[in-house]
Protein backbone atom coordinates (compact mmCIF):
# COMPACT_ATOMS: atom_id res chain seq x y z
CA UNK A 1 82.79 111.21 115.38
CA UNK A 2 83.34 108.50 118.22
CA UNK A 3 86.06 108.07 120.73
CA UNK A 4 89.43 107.66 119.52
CA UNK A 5 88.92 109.71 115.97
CA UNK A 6 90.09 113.29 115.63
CA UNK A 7 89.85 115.56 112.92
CA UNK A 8 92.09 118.00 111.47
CA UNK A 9 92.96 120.38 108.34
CA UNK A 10 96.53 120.16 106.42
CA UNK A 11 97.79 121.32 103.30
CA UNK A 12 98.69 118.83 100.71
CA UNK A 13 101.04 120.11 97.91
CA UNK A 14 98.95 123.40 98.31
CA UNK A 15 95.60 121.22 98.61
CA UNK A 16 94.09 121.99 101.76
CA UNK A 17 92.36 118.62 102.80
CA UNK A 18 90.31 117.43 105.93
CA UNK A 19 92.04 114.06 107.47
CA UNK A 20 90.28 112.16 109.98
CA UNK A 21 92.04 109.33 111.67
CA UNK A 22 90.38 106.69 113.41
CA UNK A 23 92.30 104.58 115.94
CA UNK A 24 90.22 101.72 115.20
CA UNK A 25 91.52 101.39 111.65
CA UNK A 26 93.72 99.64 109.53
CA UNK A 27 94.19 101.28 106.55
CA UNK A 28 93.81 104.27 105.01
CA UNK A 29 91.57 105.64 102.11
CA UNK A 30 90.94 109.04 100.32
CA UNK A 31 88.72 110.39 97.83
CA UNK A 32 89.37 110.02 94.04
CA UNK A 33 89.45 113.52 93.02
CA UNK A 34 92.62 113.79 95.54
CA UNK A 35 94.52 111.25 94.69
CA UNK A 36 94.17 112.03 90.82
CA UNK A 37 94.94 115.60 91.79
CA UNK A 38 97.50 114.83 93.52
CA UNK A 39 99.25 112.46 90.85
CA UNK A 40 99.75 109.94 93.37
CA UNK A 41 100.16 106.49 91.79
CA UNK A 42 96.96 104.43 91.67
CA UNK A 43 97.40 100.67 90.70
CA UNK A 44 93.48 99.77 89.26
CA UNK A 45 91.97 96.86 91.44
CA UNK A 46 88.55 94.82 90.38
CA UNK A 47 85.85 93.47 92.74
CA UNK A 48 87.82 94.81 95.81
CA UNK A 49 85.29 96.54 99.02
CA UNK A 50 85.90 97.48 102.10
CA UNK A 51 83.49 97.40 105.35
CA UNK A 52 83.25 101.35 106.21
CA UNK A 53 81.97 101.96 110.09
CA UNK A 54 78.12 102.14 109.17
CA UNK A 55 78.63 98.11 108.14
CA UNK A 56 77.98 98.84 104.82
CA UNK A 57 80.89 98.10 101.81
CA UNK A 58 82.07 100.11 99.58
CA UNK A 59 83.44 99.41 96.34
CA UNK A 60 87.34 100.61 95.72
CA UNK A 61 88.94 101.33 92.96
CA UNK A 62 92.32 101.03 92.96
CA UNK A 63 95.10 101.15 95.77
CA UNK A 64 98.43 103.19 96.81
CA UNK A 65 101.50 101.16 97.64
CA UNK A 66 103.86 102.59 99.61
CA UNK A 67 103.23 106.28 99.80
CA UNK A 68 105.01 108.19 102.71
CA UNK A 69 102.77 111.70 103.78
């Protein structure tokens, strides 16, 4: 982990997930298996990537408007 990211525990809905938070991001992404889990409400996207800290992209699947944690 670099400067400005911390890392911490918290229970989801009785889910107990790891968060990291990075300062020098904009948005915010999560695994698949929690979101279905978690029945939160994916809209399906197509041919949509992201640029992840090693420079690579990564390939996204669908996307979470508006959801308050």
């Amino acid at each position: 982990m670099g400067v400005g990211t911390i890392r911490f525990m918290v229970v989801l809905h009785g889910l107990l997930i790891r968060v990291l938070v990075d300062e020098g991001s904009v948005d915010n992404f999560s695994q698949p298996w929690i979101t279905y889990f978690l029945k939160f409400p994916i809209e399906l996207v197509s041919s949509f990537k992201v640029m992840v800290g090693n420079m690579n992209n990564m390939a996204v699947k669908g996307i979470i408007n508006d959801l308050s944690i």
